[in-house]
PDB file of N, CA and C in Angstrom:
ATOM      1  N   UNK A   1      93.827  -1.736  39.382  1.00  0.00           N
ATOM      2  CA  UNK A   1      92.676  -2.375  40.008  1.00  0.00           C
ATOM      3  C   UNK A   1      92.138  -1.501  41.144  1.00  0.00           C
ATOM      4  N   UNK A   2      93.193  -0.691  42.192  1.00  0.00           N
ATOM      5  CA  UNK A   2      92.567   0.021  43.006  1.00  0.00           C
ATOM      6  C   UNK A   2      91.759   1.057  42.089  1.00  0.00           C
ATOM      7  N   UNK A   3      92.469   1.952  41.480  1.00  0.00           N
ATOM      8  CA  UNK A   3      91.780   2.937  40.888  1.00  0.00           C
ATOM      9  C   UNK A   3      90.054   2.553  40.413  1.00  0.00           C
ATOM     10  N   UNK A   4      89.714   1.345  40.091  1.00  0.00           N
ATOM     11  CA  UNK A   4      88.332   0.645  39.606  1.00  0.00           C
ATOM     12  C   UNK A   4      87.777   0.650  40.655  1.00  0.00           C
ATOM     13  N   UNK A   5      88.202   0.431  41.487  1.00  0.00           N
ATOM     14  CA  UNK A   5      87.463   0.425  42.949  1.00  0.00           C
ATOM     15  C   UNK A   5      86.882   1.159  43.347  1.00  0.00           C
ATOM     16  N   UNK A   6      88.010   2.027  43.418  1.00  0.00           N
ATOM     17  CA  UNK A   6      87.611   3.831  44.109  1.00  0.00           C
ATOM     18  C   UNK A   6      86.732   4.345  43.156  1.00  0.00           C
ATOM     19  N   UNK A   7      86.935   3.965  41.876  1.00  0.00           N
ATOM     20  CA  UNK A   7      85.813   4.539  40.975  1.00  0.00           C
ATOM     21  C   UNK A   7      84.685   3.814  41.559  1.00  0.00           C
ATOM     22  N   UNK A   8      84.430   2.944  41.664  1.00  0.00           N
ATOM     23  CA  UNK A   8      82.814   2.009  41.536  1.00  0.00           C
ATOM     24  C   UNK A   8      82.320   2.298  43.004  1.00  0.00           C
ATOM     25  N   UNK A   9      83.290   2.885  44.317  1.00  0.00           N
ATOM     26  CA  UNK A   9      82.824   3.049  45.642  1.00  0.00           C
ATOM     27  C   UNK A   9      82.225   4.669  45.252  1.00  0.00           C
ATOM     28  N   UNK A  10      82.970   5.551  44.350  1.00  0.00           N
ATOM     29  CA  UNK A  10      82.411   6.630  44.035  1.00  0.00           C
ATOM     30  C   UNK A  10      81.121   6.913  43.251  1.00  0.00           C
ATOM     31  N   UNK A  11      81.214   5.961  42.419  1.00  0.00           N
ATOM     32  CA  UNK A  11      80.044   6.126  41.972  1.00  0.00           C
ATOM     33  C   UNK A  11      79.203   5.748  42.348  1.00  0.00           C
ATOM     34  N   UNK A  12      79.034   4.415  43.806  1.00  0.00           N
ATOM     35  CA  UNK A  12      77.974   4.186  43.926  1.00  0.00           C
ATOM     36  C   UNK A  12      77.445   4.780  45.293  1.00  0.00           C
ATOM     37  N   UNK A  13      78.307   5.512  45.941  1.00  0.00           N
ATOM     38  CA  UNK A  13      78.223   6.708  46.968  1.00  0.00           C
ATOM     39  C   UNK A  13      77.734   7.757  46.801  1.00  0.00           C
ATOM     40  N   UNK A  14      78.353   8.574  45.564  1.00  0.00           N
ATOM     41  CA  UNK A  14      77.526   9.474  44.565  1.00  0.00           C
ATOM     42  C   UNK A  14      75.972   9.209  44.457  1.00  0.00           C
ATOM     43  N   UNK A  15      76.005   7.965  43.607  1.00  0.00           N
ATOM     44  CA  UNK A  15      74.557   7.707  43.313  1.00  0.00           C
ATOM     45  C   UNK A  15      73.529   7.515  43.899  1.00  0.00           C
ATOM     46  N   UNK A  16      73.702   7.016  45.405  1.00  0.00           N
ATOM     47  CA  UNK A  16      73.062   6.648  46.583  1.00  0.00           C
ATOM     48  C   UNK A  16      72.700   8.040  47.258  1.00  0.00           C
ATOM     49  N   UNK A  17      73.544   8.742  47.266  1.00  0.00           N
ATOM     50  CA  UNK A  17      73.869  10.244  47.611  1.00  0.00           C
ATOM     51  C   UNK A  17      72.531  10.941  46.756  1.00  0.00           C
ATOM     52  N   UNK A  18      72.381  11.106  45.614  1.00  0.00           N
ATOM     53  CA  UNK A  18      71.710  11.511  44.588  1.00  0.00           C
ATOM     54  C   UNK A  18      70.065  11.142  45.051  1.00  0.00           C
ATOM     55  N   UNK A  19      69.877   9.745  44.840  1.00  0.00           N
ATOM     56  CA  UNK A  19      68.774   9.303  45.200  1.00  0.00           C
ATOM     57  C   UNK A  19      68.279   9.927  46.542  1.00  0.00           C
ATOM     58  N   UNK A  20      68.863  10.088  47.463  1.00  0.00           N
ATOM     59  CA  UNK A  20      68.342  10.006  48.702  1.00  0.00           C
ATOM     60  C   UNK A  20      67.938  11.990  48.516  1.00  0.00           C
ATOM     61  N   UNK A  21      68.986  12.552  47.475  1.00  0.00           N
ATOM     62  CA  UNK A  21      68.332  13.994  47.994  1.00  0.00           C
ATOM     63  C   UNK A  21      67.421  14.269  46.923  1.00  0.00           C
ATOM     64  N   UNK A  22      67.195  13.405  45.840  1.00  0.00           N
ATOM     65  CA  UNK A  22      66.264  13.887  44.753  1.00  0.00           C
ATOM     66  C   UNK A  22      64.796  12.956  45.947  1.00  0.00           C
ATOM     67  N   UNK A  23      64.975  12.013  46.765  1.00  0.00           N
ATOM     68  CA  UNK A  23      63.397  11.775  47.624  1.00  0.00           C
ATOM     69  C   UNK A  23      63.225  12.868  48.236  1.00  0.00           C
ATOM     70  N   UNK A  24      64.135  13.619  48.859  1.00  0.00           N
ATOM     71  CA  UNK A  24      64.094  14.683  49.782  1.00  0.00           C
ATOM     72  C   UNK A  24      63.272  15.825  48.911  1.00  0.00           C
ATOM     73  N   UNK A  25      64.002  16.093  47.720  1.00  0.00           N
ATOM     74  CA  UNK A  25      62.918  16.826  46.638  1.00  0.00           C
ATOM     75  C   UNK A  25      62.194  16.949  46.464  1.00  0.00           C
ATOM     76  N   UNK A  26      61.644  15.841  45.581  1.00  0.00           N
ATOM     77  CA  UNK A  26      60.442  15.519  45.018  1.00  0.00           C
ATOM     78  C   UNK A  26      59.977  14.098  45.927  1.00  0.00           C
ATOM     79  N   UNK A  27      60.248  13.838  46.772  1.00  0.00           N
ATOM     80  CA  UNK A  27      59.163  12.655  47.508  1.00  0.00           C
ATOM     81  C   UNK A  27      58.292  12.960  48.285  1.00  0.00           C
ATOM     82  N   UNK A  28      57.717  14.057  47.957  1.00  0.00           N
ATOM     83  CA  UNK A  28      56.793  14.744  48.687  1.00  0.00           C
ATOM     84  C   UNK A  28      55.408  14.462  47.898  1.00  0.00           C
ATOM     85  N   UNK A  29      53.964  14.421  48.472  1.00  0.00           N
ATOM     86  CA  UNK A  29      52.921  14.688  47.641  1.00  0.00           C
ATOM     87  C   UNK A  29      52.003  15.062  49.148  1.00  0.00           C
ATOM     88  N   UNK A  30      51.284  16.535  49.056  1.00  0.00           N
ATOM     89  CA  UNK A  30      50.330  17.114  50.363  1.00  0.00           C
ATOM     90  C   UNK A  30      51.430  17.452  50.836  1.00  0.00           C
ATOM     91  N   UNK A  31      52.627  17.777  51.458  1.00  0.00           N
ATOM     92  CA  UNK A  31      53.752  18.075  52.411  1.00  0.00           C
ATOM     93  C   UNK A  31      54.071  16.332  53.080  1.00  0.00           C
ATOM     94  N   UNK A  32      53.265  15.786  52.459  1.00  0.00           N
ATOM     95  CA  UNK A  32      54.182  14.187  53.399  1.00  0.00           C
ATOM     96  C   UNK A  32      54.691  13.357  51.948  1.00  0.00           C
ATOM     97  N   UNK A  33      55.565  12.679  52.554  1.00  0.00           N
ATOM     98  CA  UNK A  33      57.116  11.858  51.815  1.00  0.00           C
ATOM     99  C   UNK A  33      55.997  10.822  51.531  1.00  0.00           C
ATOM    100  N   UNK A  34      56.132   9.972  49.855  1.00  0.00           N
ATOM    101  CA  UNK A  34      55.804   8.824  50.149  1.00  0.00           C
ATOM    102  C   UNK A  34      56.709   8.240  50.198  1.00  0.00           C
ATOM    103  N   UNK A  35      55.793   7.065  50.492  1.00  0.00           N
ATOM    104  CA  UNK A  35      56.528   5.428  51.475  1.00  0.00           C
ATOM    105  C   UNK A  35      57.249   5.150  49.960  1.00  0.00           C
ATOM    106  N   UNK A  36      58.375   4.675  50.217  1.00  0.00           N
ATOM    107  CA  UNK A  36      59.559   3.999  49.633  1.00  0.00           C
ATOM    108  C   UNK A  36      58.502   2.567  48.782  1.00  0.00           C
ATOM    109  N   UNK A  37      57.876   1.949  49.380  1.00  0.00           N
ATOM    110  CA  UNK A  37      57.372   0.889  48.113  1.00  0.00           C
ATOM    111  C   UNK A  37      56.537   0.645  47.806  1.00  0.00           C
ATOM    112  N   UNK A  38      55.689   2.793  47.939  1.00  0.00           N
ATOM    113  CA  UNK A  38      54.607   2.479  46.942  1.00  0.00           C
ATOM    114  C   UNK A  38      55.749   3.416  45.630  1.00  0.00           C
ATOM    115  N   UNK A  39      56.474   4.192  46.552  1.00  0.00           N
ATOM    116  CA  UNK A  39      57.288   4.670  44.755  1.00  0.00           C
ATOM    117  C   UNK A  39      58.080   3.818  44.573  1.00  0.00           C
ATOM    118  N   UNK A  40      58.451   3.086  44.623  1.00  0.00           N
ATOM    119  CA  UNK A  40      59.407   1.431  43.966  1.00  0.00           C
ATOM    120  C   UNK A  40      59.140   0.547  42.941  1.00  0.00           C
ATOM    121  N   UNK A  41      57.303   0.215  43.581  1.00  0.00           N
ATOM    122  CA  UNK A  41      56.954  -0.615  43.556  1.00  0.00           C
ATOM    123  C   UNK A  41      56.235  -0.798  42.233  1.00  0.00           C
ATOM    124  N   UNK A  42      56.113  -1.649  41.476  1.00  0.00           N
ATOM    125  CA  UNK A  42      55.554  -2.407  39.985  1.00  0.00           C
ATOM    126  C   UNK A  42      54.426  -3.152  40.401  1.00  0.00           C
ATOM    127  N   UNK A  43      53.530  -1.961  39.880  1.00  0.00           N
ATOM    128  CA  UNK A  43      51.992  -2.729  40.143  1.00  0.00           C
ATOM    129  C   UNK A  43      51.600  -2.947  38.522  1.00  0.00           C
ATOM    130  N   UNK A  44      51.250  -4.370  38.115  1.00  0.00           N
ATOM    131  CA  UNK A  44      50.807  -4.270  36.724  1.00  0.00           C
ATOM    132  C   UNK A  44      49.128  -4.364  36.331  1.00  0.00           C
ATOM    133  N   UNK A  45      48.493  -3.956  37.612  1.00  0.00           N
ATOM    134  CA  UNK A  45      47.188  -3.767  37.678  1.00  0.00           C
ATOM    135  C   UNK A  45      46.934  -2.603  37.309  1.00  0.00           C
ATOM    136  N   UNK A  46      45.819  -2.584  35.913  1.00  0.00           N
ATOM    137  CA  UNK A  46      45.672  -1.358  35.479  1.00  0.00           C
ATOM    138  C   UNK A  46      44.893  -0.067  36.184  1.00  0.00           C
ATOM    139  N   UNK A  47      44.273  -0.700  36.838  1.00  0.00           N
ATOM    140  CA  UNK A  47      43.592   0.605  37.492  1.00  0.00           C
ATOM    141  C   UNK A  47      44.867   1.170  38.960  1.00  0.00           C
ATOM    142  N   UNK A  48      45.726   0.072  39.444  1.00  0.00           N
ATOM    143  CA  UNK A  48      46.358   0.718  39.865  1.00  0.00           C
ATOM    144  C   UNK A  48      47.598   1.653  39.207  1.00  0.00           C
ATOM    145  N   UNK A  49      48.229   1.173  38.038  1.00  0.00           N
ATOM    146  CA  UNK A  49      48.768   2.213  37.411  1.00  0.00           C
ATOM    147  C   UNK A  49      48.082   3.354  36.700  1.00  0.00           C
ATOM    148  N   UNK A  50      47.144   3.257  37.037  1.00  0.00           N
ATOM    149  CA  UNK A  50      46.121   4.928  36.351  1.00  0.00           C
ATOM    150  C   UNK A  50      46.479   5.529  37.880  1.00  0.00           C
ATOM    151  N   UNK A  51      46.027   4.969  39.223  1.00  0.00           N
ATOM    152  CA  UNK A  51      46.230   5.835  40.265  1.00  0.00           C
ATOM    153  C   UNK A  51      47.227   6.522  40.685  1.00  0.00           C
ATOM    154  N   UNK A  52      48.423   5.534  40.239  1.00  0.00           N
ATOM    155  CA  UNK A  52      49.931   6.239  40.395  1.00  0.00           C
ATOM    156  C   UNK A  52      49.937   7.545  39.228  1.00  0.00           C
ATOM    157  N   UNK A  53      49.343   6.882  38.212  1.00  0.00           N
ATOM    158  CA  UNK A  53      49.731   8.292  37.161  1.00  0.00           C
ATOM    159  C   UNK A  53      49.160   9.459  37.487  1.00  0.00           C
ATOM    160  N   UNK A  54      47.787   9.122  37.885  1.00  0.00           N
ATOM    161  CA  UNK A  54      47.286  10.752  37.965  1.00  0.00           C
ATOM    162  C   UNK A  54      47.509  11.531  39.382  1.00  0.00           C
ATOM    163  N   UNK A  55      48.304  10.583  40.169  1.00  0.00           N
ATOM    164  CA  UNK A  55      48.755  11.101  41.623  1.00  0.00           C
ATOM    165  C   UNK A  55      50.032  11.500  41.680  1.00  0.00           C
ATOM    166  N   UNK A  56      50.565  11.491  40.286  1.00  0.00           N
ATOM    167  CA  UNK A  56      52.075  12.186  40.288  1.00  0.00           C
ATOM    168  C   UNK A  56      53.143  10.983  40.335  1.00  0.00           C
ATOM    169  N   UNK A  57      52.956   9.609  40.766  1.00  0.00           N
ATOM    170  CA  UNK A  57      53.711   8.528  41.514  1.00  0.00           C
ATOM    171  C   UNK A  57      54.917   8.814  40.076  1.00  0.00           C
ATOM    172  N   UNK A  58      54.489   8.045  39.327  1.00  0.00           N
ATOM    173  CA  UNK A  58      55.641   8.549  38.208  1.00  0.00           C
ATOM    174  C   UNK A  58      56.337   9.080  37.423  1.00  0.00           C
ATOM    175  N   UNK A  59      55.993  10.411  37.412  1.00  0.00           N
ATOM    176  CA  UNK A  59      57.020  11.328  37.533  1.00  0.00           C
ATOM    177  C   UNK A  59      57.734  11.866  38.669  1.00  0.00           C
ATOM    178  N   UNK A  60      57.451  11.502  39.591  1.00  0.00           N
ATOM    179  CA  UNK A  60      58.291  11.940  41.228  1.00  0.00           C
ATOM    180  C   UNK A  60      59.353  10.974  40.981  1.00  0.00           C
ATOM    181  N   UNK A  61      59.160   9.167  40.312  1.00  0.00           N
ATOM    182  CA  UNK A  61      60.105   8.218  40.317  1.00  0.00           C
ATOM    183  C   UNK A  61      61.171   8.541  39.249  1.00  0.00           C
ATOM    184  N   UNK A  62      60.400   9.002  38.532  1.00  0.00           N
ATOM    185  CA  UNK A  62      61.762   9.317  37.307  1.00  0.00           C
ATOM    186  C   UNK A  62      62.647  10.627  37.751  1.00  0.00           C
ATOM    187  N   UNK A  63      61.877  11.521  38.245  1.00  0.00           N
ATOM    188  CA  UNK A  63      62.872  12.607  38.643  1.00  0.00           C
ATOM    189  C   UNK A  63      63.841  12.228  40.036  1.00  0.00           C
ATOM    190  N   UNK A  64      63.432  11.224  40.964  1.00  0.00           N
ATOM    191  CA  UNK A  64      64.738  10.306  41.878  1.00  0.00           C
ATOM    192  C   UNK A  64      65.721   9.722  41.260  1.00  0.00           C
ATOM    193  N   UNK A  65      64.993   9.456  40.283  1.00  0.00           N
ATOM    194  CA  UNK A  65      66.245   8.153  39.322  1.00  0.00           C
ATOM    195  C   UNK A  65      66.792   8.775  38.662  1.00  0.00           C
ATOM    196  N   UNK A  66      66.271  10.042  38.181  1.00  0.00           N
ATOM    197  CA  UNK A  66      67.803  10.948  37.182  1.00  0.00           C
ATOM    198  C   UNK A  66      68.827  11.858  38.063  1.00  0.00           C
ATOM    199  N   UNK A  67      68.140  11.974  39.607  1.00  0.00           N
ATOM    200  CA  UNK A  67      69.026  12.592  40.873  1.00  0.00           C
ATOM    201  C   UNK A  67      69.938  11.724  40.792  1.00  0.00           C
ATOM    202  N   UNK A  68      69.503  10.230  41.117  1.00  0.00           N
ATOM    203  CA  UNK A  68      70.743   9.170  41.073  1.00  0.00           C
ATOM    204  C   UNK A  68      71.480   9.029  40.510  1.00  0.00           C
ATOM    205  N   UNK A  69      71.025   8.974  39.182  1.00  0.00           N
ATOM    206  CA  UNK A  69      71.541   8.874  37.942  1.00  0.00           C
ATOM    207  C   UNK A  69      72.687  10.374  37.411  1.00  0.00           C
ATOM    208  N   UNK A  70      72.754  11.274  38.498  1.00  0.00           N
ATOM    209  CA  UNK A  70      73.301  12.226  37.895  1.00  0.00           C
ATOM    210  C   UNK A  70      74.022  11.996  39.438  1.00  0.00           C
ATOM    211  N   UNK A  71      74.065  11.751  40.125  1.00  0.00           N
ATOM    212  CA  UNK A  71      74.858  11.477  41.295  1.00  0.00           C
ATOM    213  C   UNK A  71      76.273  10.689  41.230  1.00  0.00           C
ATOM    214  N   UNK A  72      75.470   9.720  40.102  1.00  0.00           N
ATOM    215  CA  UNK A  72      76.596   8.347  39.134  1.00  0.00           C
ATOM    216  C   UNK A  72      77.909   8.923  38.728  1.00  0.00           C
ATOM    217  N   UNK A  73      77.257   9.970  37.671  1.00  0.00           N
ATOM    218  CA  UNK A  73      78.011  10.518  36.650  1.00  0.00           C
ATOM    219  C   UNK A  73      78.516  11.310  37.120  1.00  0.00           C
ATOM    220  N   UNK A  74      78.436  12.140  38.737  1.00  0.00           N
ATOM    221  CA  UNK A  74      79.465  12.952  39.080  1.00  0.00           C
ATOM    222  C   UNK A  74      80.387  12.154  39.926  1.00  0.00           C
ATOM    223  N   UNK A  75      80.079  10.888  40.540  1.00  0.00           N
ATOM    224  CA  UNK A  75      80.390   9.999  40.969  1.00  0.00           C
ATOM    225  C   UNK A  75      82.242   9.369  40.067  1.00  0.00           C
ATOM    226  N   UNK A  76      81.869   9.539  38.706  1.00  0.00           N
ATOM    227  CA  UNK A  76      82.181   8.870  37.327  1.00  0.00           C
ATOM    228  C   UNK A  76      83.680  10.141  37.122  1.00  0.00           C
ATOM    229  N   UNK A  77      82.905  11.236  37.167  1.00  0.00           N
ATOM    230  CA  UNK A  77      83.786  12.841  37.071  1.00  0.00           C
ATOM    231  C   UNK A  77      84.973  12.755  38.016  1.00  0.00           C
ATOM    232  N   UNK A  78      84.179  13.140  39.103  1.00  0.00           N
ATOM    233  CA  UNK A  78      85.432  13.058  40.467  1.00  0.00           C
ATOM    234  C   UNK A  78      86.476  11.917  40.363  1.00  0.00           C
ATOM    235  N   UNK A  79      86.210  10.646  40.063  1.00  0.00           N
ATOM    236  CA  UNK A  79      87.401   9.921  40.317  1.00  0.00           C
ATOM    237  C   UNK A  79      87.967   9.672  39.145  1.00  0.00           C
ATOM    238  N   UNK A  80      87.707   9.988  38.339  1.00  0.00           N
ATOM    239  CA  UNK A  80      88.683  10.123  36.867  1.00  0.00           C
ATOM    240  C   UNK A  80      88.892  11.472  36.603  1.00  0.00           C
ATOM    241  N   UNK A  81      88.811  12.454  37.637  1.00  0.00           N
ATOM    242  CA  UNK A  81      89.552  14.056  37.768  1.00  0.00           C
ATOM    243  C   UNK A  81      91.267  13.878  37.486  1.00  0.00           C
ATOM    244  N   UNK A  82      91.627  14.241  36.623  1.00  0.00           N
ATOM    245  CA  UNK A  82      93.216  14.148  36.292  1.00  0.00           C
ATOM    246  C   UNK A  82      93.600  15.103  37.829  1.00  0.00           C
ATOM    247  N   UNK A  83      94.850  14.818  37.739  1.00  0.00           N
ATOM    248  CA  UNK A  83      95.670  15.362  39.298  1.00  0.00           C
ATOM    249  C   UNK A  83      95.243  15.066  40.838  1.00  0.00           C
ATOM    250  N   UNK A  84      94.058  13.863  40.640  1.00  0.00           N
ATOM    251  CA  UNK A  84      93.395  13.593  41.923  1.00  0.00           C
ATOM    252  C   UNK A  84      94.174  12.305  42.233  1.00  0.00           C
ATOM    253  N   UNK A  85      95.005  12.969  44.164  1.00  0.00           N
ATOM    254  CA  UNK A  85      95.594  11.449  44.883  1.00  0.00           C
ATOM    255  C   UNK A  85      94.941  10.423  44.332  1.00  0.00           C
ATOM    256  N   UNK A  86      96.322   9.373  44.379  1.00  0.00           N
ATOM    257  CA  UNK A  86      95.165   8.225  44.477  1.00  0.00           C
ATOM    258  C   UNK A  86      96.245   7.434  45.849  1.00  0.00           C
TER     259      UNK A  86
END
């Protein structure tokens, strides 16, 4: 049961980890960061999802979420590393 733990604190440390440096990346548009919930955020107004698209909004979101998402999975690596204390 510990070992599940340490896995799920790793991976979600990792993943948090991930996210925060793939915004640092790519959360840029002009040299300034956008705001956290206009890239979050689910607008199902069509003219506002044309503005996000042609302003980059979603592909900047998918390339955070596969930082995270690859943050997970090293997250996933490290604590199921054979010969690692526990």
């Amino acid at each position: 049961m510990r070992n599940l733990f340490q896995t799920v604190i790793m991976v979600l440390l990792l993943g948090i980890a991930g996210l925060a440096i793939g915004y640092g990346i790519f959360g840029k548009i002009g040299g300034e960061y956008v705001d956290l919930d206009v890239l979050f955020s689910m607008n199902k107004n069509f003219l506002q999802r044309a503005v996000r698209s042609m302003a980059g909004i979603d592909d900047m979101r998918s390339k955070i979420v596969w930082c995270g998402a690859g943050g997970a999975v090293l997250g996933i690596f490290f604590s199921l590393m054979p010969g690692r204390k526990h």
